[in-house]
C-alpha atoms as a PDB file:
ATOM      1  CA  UNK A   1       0.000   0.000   0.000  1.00  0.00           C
ATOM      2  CA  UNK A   2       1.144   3.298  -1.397  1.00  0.00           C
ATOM      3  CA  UNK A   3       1.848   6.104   2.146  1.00  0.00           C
ATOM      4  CA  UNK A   4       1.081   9.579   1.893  1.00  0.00           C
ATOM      5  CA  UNK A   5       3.401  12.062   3.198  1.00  0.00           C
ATOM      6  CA  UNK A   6       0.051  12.879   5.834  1.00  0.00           C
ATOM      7  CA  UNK A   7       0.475   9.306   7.108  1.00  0.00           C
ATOM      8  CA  UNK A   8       4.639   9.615   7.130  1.00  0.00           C
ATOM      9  CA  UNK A   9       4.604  12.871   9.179  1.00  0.00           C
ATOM     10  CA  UNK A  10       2.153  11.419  11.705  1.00  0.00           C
ATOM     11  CA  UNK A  11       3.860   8.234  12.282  1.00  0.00           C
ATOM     12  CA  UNK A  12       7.188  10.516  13.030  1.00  0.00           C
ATOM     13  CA  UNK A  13       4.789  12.595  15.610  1.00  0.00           C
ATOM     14  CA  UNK A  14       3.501   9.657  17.413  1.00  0.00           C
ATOM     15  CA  UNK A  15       6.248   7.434  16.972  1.00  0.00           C
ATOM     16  CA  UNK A  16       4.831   4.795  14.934  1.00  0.00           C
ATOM     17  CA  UNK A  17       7.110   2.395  12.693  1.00  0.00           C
ATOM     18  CA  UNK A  18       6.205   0.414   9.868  1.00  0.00           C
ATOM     19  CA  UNK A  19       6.582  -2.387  11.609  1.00  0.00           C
ATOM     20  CA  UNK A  20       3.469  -1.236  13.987  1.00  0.00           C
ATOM     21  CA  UNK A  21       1.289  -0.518  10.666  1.00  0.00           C
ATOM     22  CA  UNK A  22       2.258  -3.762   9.553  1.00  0.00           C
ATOM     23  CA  UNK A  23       0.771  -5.645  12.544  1.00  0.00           C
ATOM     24  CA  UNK A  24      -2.247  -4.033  12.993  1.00  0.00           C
ATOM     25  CA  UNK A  25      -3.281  -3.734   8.600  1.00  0.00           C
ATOM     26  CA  UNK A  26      -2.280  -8.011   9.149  1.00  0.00           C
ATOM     27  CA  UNK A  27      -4.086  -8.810  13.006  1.00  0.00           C
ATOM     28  CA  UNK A  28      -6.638  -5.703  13.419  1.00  0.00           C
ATOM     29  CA  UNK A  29      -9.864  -5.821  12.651  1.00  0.00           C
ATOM     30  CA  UNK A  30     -11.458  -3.797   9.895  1.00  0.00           C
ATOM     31  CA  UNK A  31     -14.277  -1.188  10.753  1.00  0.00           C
ATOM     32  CA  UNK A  32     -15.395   0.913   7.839  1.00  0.00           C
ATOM     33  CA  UNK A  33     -12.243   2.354   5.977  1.00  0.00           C
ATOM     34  CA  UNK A  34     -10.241   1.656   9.584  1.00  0.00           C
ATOM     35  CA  UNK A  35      -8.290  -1.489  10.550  1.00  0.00           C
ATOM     36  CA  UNK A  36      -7.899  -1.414  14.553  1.00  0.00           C
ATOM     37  CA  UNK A  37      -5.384  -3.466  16.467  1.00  0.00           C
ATOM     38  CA  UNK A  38      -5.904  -2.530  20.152  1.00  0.00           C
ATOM     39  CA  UNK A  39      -4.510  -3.315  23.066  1.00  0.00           C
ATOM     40  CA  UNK A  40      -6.603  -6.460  24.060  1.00  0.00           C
ATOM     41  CA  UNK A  41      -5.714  -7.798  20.599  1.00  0.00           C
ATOM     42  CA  UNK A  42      -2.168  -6.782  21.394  1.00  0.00           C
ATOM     43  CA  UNK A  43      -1.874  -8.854  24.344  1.00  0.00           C
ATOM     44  CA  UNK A  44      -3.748 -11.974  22.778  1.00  0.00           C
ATOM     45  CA  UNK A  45      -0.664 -11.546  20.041  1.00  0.00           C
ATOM     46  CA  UNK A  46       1.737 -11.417  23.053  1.00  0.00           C
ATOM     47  CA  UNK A  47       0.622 -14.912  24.219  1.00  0.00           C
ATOM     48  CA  UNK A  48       0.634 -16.951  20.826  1.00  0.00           C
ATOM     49  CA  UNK A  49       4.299 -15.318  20.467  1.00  0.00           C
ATOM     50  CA  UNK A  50       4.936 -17.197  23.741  1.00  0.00           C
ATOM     51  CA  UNK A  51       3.515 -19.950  22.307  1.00  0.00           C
ATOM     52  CA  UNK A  52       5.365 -19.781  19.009  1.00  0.00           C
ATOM     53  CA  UNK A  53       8.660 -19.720  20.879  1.00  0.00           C
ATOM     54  CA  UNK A  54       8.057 -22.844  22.363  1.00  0.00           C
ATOM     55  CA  UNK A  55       7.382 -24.538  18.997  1.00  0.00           C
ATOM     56  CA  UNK A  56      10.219 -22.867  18.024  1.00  0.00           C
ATOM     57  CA  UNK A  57      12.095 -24.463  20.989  1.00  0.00           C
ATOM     58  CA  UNK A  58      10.958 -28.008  19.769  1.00  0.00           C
ATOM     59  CA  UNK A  59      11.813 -27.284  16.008  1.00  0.00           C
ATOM     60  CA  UNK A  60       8.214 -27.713  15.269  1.00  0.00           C
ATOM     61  CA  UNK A  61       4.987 -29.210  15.439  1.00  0.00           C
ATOM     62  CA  UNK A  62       3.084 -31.260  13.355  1.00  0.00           C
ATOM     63  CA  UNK A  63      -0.414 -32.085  13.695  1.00  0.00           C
ATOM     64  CA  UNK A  64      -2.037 -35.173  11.685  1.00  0.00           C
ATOM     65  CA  UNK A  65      -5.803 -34.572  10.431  1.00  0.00           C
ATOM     66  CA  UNK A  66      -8.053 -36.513   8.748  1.00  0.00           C
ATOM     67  CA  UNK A  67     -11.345 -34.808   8.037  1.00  0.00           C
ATOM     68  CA  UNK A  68     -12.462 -32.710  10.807  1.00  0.00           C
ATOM     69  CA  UNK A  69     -10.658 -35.152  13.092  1.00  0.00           C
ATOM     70  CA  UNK A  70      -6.839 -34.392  14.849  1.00  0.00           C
ATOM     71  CA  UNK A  71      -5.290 -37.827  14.691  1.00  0.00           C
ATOM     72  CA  UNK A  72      -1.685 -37.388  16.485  1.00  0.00           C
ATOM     73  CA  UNK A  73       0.804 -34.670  16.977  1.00  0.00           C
ATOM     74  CA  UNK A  74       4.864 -34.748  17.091  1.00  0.00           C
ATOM     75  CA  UNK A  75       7.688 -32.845  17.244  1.00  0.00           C
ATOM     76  CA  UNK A  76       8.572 -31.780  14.084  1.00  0.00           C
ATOM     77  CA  UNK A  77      12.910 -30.710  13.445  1.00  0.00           C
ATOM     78  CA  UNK A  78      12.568 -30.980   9.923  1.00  0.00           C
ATOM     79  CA  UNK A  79      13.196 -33.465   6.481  1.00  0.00           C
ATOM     80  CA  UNK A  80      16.696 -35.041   6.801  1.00  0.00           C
ATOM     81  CA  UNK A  81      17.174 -33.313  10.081  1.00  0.00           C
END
């Protein structure tokens, strides 16, 4: 998405990066020509990044399906690892 120098100057202000329009145009929630990502949603982000680091941690997970059933679940480091 193309930024307007509006946008730019108001980020510098406020002391927004890109990185923060990033996360909330990818995890907020869209209401009329706004996306919002507030704080609640924030802190619900916060705890599947603790999450992810433990997957990370293991090397991975992988989860077996069949259907709309979960069959098993491993550890997953990787082909050939």
């Amino acid at each position: 998405m193309q930024k307007t120098r509006h946008i730019e100057k108001r980020m510098s202000q406020r002391g927004i990066s890109n990185a923060m329009i990033d996360l909330a145009l990818t995890y907020g929630e869209a209401s009329g020509d706004k996306v919002i990502l507030g704080r609640r949603s924030a802190r619900r982000l916060l705890e599947d990044l603790r999450t992810l680091m433990k997957i990370i941690d293991k090397g991975g997970v992988a989860v077996i399906t069949q259907g709309e059933s979960l069959i098993t679940a491993y550890n997953y480091e990787g082909r050939g690892h």
